[in-house]
PDB file of N, CA and C in Angstrom:
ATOM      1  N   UNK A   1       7.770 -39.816  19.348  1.00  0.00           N
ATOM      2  CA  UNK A   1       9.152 -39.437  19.561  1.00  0.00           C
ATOM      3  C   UNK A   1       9.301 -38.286  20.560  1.00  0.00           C
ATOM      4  N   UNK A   2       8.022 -37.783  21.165  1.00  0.00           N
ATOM      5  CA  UNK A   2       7.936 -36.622  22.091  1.00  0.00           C
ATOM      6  C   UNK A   2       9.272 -36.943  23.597  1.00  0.00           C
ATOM      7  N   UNK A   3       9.874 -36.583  24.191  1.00  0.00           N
ATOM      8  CA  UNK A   3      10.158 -36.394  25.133  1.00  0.00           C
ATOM      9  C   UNK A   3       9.626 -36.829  26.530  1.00  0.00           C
ATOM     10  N   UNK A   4       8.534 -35.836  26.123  1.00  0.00           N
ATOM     11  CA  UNK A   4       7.610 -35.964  27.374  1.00  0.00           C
ATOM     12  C   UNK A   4       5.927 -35.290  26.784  1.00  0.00           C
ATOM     13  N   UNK A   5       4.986 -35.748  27.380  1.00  0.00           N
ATOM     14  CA  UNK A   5       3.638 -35.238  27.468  1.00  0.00           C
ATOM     15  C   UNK A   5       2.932 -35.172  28.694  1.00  0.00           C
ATOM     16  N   UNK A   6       2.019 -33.831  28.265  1.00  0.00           N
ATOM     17  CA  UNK A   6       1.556 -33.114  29.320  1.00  0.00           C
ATOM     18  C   UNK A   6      -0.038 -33.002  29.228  1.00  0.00           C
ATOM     19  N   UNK A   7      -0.001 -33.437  30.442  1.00  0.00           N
ATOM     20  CA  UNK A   7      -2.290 -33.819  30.227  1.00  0.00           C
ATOM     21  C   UNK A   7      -2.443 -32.707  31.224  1.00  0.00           C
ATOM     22  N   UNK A   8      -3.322 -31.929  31.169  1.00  0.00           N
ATOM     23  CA  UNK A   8      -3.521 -30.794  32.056  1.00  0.00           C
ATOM     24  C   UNK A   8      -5.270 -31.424  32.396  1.00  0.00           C
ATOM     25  N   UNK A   9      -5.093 -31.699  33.627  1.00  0.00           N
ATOM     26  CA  UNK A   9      -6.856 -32.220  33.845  1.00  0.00           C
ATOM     27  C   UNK A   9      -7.717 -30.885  34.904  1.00  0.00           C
ATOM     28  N   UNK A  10      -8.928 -31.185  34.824  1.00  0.00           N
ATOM     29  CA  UNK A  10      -9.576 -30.071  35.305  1.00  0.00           C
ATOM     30  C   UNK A  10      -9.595 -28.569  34.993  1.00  0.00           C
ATOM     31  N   UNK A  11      -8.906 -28.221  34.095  1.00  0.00           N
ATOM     32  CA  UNK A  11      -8.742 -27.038  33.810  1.00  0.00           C
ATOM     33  C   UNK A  11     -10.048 -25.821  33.381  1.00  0.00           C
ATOM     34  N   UNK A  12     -10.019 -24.714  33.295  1.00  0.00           N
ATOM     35  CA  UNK A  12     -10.461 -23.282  33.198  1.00  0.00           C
ATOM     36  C   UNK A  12      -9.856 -22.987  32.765  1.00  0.00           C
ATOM     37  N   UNK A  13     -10.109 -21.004  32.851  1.00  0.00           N
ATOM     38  CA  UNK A  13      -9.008 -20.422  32.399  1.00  0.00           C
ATOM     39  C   UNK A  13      -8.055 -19.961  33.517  1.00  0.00           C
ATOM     40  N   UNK A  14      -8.433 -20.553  34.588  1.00  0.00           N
ATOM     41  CA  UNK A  14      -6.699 -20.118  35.420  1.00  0.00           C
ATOM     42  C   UNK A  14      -6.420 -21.308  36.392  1.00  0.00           C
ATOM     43  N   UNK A  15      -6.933 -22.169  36.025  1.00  0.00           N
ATOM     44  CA  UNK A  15      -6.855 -23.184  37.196  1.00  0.00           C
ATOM     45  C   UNK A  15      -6.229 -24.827  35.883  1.00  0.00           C
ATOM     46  N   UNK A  16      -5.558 -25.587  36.770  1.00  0.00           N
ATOM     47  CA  UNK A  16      -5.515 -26.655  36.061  1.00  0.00           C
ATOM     48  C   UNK A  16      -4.512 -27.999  36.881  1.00  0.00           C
ATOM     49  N   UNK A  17      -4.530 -29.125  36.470  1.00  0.00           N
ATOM     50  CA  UNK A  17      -3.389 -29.945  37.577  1.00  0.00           C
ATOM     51  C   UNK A  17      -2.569 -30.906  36.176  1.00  0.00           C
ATOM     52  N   UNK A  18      -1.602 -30.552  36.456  1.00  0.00           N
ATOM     53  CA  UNK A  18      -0.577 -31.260  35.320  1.00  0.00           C
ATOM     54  C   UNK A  18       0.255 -32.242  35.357  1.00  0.00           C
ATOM     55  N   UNK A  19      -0.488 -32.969  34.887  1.00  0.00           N
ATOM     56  CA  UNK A  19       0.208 -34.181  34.802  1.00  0.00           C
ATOM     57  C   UNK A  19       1.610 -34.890  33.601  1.00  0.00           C
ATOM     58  N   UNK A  20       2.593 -35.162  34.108  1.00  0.00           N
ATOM     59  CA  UNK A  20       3.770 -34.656  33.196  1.00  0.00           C
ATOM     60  C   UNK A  20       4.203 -36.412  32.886  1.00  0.00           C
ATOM     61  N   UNK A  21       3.740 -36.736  31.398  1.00  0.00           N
ATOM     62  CA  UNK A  21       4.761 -38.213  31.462  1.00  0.00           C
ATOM     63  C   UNK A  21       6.186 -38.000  30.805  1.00  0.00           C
ATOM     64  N   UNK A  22       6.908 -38.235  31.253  1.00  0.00           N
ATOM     65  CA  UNK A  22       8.751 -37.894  31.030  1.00  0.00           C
ATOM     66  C   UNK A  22       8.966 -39.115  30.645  1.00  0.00           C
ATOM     67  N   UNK A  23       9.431 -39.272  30.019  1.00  0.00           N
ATOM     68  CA  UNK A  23       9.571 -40.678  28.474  1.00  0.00           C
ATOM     69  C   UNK A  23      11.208 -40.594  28.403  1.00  0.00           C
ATOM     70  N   UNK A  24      12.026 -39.541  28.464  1.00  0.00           N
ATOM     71  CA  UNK A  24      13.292 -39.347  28.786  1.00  0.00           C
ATOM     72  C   UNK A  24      13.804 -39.583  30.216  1.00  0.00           C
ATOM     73  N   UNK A  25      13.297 -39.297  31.334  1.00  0.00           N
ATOM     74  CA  UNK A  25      13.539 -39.290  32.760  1.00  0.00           C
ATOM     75  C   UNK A  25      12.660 -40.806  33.271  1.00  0.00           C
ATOM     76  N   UNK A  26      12.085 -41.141  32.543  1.00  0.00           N
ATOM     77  CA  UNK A  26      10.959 -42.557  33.317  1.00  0.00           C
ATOM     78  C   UNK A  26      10.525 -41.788  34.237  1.00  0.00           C
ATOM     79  N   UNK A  27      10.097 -40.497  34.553  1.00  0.00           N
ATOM     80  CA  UNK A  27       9.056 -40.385  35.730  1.00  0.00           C
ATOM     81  C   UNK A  27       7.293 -39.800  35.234  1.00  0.00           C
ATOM     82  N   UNK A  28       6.678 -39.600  35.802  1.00  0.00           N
ATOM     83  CA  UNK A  28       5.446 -39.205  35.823  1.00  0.00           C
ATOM     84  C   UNK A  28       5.475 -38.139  37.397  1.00  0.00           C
ATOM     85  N   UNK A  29       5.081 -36.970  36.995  1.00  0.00           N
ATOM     86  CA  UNK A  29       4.894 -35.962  38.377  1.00  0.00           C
ATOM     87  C   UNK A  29       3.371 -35.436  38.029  1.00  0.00           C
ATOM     88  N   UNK A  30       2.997 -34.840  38.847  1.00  0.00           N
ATOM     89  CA  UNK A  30       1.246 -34.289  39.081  1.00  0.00           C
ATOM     90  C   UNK A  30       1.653 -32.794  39.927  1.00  0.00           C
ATOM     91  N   UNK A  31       1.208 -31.978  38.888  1.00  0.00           N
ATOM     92  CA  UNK A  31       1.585 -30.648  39.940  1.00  0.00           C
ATOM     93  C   UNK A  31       0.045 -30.169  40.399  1.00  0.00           C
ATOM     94  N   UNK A  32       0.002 -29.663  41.568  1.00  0.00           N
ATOM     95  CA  UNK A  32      -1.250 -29.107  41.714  1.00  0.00           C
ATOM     96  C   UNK A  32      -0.917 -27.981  42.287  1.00  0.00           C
ATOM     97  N   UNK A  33      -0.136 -27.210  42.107  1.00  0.00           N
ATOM     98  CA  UNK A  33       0.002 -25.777  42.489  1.00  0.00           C
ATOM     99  C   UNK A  33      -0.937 -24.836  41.876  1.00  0.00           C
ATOM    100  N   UNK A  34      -1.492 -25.341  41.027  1.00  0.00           N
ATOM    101  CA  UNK A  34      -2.848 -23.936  40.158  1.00  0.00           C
ATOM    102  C   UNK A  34      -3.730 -25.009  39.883  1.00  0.00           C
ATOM    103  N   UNK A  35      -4.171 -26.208  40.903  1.00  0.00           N
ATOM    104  CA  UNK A  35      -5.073 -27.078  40.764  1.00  0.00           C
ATOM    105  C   UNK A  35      -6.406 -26.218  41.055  1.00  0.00           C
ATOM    106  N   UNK A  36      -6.283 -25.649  42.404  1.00  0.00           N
ATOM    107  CA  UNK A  36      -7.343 -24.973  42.851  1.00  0.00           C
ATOM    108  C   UNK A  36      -6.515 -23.716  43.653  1.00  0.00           C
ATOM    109  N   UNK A  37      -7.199 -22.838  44.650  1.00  0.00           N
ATOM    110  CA  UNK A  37      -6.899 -22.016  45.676  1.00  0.00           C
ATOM    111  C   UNK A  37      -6.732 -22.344  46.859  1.00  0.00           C
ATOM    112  N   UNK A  38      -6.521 -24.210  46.685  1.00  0.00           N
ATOM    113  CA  UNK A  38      -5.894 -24.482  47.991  1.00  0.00           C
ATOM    114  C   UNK A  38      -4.614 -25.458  48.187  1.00  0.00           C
ATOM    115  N   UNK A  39      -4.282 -26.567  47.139  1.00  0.00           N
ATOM    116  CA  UNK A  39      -3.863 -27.442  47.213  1.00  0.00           C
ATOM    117  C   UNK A  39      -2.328 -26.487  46.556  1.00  0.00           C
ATOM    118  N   UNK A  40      -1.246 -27.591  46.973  1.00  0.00           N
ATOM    119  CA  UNK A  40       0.227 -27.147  46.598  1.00  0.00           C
ATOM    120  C   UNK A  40       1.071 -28.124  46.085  1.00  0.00           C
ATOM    121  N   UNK A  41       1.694 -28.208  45.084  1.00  0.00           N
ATOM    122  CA  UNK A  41       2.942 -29.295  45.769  1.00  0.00           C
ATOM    123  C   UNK A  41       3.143 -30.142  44.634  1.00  0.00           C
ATOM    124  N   UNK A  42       4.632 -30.704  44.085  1.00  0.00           N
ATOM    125  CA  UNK A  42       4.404 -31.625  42.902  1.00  0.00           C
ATOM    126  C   UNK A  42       4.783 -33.020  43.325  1.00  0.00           C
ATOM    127  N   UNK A  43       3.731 -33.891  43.074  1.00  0.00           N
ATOM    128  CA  UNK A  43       4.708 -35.076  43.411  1.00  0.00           C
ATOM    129  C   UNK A  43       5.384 -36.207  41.930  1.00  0.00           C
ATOM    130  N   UNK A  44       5.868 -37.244  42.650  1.00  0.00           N
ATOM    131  CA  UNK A  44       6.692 -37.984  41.469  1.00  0.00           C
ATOM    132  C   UNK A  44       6.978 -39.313  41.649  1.00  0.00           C
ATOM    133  N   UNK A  45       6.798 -40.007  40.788  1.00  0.00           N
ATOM    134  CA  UNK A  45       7.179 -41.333  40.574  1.00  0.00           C
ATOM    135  C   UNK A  45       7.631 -42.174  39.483  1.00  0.00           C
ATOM    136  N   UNK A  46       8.402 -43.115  39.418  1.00  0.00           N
ATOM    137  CA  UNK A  46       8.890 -43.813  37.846  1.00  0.00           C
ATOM    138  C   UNK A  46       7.651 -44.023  37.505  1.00  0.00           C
ATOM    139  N   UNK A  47       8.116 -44.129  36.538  1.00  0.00           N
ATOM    140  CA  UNK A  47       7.210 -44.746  35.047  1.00  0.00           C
ATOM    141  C   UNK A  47       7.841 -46.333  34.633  1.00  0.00           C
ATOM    142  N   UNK A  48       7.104 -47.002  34.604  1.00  0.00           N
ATOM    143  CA  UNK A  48       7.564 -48.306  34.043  1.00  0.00           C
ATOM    144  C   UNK A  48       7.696 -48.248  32.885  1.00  0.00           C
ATOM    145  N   UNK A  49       8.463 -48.010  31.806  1.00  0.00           N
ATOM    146  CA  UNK A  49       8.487 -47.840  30.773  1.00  0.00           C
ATOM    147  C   UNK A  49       8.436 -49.427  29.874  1.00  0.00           C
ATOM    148  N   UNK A  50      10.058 -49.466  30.151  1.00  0.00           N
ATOM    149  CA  UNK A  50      10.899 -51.186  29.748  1.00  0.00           C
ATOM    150  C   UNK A  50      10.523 -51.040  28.284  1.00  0.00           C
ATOM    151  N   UNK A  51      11.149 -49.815  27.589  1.00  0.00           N
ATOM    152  CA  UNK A  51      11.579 -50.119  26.046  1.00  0.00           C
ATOM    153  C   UNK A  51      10.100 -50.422  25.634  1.00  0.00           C
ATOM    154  N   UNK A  52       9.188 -49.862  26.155  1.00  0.00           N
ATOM    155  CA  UNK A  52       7.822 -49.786  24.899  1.00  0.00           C
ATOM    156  C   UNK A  52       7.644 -48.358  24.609  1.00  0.00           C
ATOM    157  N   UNK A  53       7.203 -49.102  23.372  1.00  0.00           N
ATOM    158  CA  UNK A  53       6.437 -47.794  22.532  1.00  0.00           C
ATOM    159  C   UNK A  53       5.277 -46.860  22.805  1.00  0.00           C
ATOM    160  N   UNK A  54       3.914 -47.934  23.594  1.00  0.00           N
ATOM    161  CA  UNK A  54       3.347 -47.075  23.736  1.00  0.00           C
ATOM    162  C   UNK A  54       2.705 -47.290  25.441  1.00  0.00           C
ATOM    163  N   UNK A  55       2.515 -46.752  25.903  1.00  0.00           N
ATOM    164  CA  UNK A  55       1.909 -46.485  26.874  1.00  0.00           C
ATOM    165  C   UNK A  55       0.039 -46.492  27.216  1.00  0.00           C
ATOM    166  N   UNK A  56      -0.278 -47.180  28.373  1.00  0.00           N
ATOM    167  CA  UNK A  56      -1.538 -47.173  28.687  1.00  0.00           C
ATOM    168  C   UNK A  56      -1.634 -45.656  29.693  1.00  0.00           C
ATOM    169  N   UNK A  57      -2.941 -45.035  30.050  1.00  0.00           N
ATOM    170  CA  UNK A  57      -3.152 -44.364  30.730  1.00  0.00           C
ATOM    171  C   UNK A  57      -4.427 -44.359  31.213  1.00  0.00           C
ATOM    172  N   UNK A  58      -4.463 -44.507  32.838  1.00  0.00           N
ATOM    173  CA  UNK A  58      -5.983 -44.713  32.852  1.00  0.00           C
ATOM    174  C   UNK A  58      -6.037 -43.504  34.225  1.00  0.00           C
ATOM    175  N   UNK A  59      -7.486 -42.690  33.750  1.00  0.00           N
ATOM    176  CA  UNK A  59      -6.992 -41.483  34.590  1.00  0.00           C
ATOM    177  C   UNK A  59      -8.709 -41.074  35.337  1.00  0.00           C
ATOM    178  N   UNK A  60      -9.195 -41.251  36.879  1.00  0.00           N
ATOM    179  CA  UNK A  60     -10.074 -41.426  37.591  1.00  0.00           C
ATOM    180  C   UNK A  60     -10.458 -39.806  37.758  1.00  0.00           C
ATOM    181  N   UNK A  61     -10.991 -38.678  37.252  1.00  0.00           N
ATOM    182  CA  UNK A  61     -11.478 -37.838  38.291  1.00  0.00           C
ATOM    183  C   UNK A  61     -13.315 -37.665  38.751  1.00  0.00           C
ATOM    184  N   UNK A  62     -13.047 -36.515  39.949  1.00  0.00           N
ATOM    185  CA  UNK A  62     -14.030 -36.035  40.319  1.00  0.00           C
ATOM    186  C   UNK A  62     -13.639 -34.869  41.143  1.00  0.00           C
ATOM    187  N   UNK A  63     -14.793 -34.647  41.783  1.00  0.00           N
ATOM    188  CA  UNK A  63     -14.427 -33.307  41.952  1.00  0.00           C
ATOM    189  C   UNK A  63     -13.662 -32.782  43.309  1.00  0.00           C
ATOM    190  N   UNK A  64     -13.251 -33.476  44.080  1.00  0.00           N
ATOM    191  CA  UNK A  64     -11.815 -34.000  44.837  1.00  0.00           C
ATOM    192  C   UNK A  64     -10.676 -34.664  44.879  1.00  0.00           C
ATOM    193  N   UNK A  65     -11.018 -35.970  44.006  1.00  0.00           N
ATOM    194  CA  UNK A  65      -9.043 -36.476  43.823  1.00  0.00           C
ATOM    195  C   UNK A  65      -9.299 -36.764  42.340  1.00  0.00           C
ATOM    196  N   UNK A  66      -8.300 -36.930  42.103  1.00  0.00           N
ATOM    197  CA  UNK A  66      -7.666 -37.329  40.586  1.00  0.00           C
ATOM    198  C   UNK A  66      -6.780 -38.694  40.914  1.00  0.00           C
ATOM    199  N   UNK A  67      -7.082 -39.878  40.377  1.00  0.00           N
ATOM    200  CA  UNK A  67      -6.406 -40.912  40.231  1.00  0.00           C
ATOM    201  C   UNK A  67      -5.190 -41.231  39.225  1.00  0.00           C
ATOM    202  N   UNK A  68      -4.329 -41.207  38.885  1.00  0.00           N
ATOM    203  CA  UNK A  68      -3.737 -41.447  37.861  1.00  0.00           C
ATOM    204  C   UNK A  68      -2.748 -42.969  37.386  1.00  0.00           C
ATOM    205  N   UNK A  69      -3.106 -43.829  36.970  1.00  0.00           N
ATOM    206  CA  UNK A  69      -2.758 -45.110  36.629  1.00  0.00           C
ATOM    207  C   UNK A  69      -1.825 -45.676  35.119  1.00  0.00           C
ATOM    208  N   UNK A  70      -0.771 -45.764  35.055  1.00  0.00           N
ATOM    209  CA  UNK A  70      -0.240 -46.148  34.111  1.00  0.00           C
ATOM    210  C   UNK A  70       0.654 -47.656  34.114  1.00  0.00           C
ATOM    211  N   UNK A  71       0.653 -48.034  32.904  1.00  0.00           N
ATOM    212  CA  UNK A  71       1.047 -49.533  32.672  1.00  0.00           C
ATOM    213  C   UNK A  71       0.796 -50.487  33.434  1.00  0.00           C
ATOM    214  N   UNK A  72      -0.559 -51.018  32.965  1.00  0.00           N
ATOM    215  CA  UNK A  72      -1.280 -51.831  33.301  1.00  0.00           C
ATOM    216  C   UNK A  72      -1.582 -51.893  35.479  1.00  0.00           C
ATOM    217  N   UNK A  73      -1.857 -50.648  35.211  1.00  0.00           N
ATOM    218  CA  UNK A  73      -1.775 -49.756  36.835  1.00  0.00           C
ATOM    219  C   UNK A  73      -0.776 -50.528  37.696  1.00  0.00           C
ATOM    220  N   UNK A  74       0.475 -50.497  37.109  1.00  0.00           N
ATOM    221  CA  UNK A  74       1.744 -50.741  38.075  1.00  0.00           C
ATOM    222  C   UNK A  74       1.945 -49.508  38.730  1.00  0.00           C
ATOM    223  N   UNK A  75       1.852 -47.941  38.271  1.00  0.00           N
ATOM    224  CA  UNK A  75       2.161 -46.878  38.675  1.00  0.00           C
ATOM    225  C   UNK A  75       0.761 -46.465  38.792  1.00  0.00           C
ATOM    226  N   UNK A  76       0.766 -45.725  40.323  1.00  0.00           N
ATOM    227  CA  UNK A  76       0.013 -45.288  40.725  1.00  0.00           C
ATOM    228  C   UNK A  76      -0.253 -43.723  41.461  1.00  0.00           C
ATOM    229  N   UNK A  77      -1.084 -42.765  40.749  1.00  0.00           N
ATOM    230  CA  UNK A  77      -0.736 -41.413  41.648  1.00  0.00           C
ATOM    231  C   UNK A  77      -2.455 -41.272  42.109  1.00  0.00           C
ATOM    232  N   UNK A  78      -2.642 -40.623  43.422  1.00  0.00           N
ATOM    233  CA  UNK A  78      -3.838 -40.462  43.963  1.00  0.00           C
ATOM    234  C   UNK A  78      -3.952 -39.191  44.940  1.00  0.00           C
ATOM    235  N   UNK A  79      -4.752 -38.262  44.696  1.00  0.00           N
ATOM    236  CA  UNK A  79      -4.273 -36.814  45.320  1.00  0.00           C
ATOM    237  C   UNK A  79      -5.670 -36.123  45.112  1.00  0.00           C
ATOM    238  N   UNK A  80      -5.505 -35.318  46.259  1.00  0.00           N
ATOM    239  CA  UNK A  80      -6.972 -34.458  46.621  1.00  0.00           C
ATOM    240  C   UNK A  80      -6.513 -33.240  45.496  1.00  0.00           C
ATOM    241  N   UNK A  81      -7.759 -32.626  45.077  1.00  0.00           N
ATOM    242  CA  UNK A  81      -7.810 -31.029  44.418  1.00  0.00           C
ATOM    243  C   UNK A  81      -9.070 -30.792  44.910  1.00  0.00           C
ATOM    244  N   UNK A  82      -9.647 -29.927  45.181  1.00  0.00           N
ATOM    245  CA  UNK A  82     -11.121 -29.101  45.326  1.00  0.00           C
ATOM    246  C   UNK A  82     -11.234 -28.266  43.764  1.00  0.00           C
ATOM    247  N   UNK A  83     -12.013 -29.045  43.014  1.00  0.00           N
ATOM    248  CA  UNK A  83     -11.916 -28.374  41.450  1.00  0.00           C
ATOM    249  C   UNK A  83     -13.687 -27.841  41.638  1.00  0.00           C
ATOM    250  N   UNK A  84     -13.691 -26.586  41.213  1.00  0.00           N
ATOM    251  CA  UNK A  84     -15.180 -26.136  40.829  1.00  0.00           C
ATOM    252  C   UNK A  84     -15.521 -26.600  39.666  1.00  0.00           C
ATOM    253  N   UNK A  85     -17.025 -26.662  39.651  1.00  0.00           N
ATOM    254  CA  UNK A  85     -18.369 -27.067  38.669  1.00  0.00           C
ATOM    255  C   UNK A  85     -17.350 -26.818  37.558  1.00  0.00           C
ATOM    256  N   UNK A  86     -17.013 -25.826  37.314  1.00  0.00           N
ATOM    257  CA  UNK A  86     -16.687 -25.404  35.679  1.00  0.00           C
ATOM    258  C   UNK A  86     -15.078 -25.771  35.302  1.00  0.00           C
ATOM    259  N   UNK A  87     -14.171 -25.917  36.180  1.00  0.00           N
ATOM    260  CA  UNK A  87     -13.104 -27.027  35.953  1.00  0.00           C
ATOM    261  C   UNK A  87     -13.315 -28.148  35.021  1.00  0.00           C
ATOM    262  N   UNK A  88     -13.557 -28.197  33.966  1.00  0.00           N
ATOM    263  CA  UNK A  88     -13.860 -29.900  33.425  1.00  0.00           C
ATOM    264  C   UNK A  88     -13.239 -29.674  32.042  1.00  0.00           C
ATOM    265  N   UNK A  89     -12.276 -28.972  31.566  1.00  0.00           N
ATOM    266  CA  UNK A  89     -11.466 -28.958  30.680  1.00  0.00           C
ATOM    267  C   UNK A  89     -10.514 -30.157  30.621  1.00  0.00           C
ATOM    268  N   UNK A  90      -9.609 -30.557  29.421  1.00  0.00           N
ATOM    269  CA  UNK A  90      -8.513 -31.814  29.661  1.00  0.00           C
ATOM    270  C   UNK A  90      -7.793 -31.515  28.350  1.00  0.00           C
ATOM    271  N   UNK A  91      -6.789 -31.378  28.283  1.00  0.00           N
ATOM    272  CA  UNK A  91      -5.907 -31.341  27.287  1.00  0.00           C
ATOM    273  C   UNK A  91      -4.737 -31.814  27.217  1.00  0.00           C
ATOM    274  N   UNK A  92      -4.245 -32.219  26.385  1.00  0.00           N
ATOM    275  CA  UNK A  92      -2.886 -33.015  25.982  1.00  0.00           C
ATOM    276  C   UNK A  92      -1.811 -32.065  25.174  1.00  0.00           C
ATOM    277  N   UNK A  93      -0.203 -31.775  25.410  1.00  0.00           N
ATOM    278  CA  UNK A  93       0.239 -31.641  25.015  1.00  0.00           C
ATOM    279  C   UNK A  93       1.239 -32.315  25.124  1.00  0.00           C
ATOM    280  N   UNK A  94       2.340 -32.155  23.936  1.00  0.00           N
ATOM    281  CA  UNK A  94       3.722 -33.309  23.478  1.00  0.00           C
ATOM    282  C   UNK A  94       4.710 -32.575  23.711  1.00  0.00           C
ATOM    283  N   UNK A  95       5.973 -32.455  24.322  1.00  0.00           N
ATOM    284  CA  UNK A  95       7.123 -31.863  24.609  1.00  0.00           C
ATOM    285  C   UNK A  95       7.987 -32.311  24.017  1.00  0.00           C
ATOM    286  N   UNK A  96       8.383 -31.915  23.142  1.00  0.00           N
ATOM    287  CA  UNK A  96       9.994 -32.218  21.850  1.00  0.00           C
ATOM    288  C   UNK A  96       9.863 -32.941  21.484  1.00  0.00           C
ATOM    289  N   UNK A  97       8.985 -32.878  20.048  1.00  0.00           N
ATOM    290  CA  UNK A  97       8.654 -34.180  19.719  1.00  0.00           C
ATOM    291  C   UNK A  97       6.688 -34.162  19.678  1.00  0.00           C
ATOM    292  N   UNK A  98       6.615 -35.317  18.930  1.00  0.00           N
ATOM    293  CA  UNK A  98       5.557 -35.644  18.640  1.00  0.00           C
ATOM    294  C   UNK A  98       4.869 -37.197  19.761  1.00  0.00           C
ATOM    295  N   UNK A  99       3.594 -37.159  19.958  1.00  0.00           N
ATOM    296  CA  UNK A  99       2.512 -38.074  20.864  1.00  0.00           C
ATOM    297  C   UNK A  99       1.292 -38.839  19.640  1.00  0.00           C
ATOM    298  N   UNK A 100       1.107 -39.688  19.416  1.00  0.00           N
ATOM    299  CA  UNK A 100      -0.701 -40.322  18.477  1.00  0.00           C
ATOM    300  C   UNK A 100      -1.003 -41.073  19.691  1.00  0.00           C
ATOM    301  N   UNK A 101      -2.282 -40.675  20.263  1.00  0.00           N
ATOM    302  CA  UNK A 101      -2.985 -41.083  21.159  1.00  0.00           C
ATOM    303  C   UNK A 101      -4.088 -42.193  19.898  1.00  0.00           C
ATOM    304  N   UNK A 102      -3.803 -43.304  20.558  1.00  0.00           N
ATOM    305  CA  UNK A 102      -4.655 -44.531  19.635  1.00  0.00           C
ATOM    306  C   UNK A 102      -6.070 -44.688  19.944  1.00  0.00           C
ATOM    307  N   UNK A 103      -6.266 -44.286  21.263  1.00  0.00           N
ATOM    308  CA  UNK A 103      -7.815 -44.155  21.799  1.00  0.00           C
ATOM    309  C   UNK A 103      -8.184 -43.438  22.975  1.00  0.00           C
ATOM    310  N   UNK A 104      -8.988 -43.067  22.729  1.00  0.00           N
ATOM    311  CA  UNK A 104      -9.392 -42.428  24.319  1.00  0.00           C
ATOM    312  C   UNK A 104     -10.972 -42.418  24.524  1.00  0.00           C
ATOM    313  N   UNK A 105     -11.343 -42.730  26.330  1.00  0.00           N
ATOM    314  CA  UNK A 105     -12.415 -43.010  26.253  1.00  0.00           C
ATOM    315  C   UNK A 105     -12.918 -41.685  27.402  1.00  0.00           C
ATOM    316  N   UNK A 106     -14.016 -41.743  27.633  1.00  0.00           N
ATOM    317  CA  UNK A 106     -14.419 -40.637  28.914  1.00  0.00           C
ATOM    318  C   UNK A 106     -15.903 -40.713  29.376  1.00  0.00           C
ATOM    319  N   UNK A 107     -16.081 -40.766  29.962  1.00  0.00           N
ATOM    320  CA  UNK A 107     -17.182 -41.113  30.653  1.00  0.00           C
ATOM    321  C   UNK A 107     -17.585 -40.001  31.780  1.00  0.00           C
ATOM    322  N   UNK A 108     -19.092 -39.862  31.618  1.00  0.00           N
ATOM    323  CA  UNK A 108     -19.502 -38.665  33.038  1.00  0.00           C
ATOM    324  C   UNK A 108     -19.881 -39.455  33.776  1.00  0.00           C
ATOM    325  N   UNK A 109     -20.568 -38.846  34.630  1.00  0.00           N
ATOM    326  CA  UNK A 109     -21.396 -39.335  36.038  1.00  0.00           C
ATOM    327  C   UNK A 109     -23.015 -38.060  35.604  1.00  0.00           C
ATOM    328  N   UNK A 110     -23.905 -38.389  35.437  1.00  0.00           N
ATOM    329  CA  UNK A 110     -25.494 -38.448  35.373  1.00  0.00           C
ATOM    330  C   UNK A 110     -25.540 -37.570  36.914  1.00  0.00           C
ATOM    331  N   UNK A 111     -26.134 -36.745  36.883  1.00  0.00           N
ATOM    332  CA  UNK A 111     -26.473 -36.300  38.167  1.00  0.00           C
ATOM    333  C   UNK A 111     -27.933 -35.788  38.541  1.00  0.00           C
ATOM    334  N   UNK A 112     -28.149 -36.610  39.354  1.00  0.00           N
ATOM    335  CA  UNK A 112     -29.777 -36.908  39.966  1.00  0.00           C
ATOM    336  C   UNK A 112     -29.853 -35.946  41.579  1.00  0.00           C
ATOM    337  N   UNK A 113     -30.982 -35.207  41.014  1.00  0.00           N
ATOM    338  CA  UNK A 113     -31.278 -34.923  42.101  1.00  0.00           C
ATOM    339  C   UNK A 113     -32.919 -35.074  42.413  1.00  0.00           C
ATOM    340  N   UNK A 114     -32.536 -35.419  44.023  1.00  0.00           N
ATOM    341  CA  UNK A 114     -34.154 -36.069  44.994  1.00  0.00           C
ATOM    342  C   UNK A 114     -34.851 -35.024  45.958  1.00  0.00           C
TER     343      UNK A 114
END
């Protein structure tokens, strides 16, 4: 019944890029103004909603862009950050209102060095 929810990806303690789903407005925005010490700017796009309940989210990073994909990747956000080594925080919060996330998956990348 939340409003809206807020995934903060890459985060530390002063850095982070926020990703905003608006469930009232149908949009989805990505701020990266405190992504890193270089990047600026929020952008925005609908949300396909169409009267469902719950929502897919499928969300790509590394340590330059962040992908962001929702409903059945009809909506699409794709954007540079320069996130340091220790950026790898992710958190969810619910805005007016309550969010039950039914699953979530996450996966690293193994890093080899030759």
């Amino acid at each position: 019944d939340a409003q809206a929810m807020e995934i903060w990806l890459r985060c530390d303690d002063t850095h982070k890029t926020v990703c905003r789903l608006d469930f009232a407005k149908a949009e989805m925005t990505v701020d990266r103004s405190h992504a890193d010490d270089w990047s600026r700017g929020k952008t925005r796009s609908v949300l396909f909603l169409r009267d469902n309940k719950t929502l897919d989210v499928h969300i790509f990073l590394d340590q330059s862009s962040v992908e962001i994909f929702t409903m059945n990747y009809r909506n699409n956000h794709s954007l540079n950050v320069f996130s340091d080594n220790k950026q790898n925080g992710i958190f969810f919060h619910a805005c007016g209102g309550s969010v039950a996330i039914s699953g979530l998956e996450t996966y690293g990348l193994e890093r080899t060095i030759r």
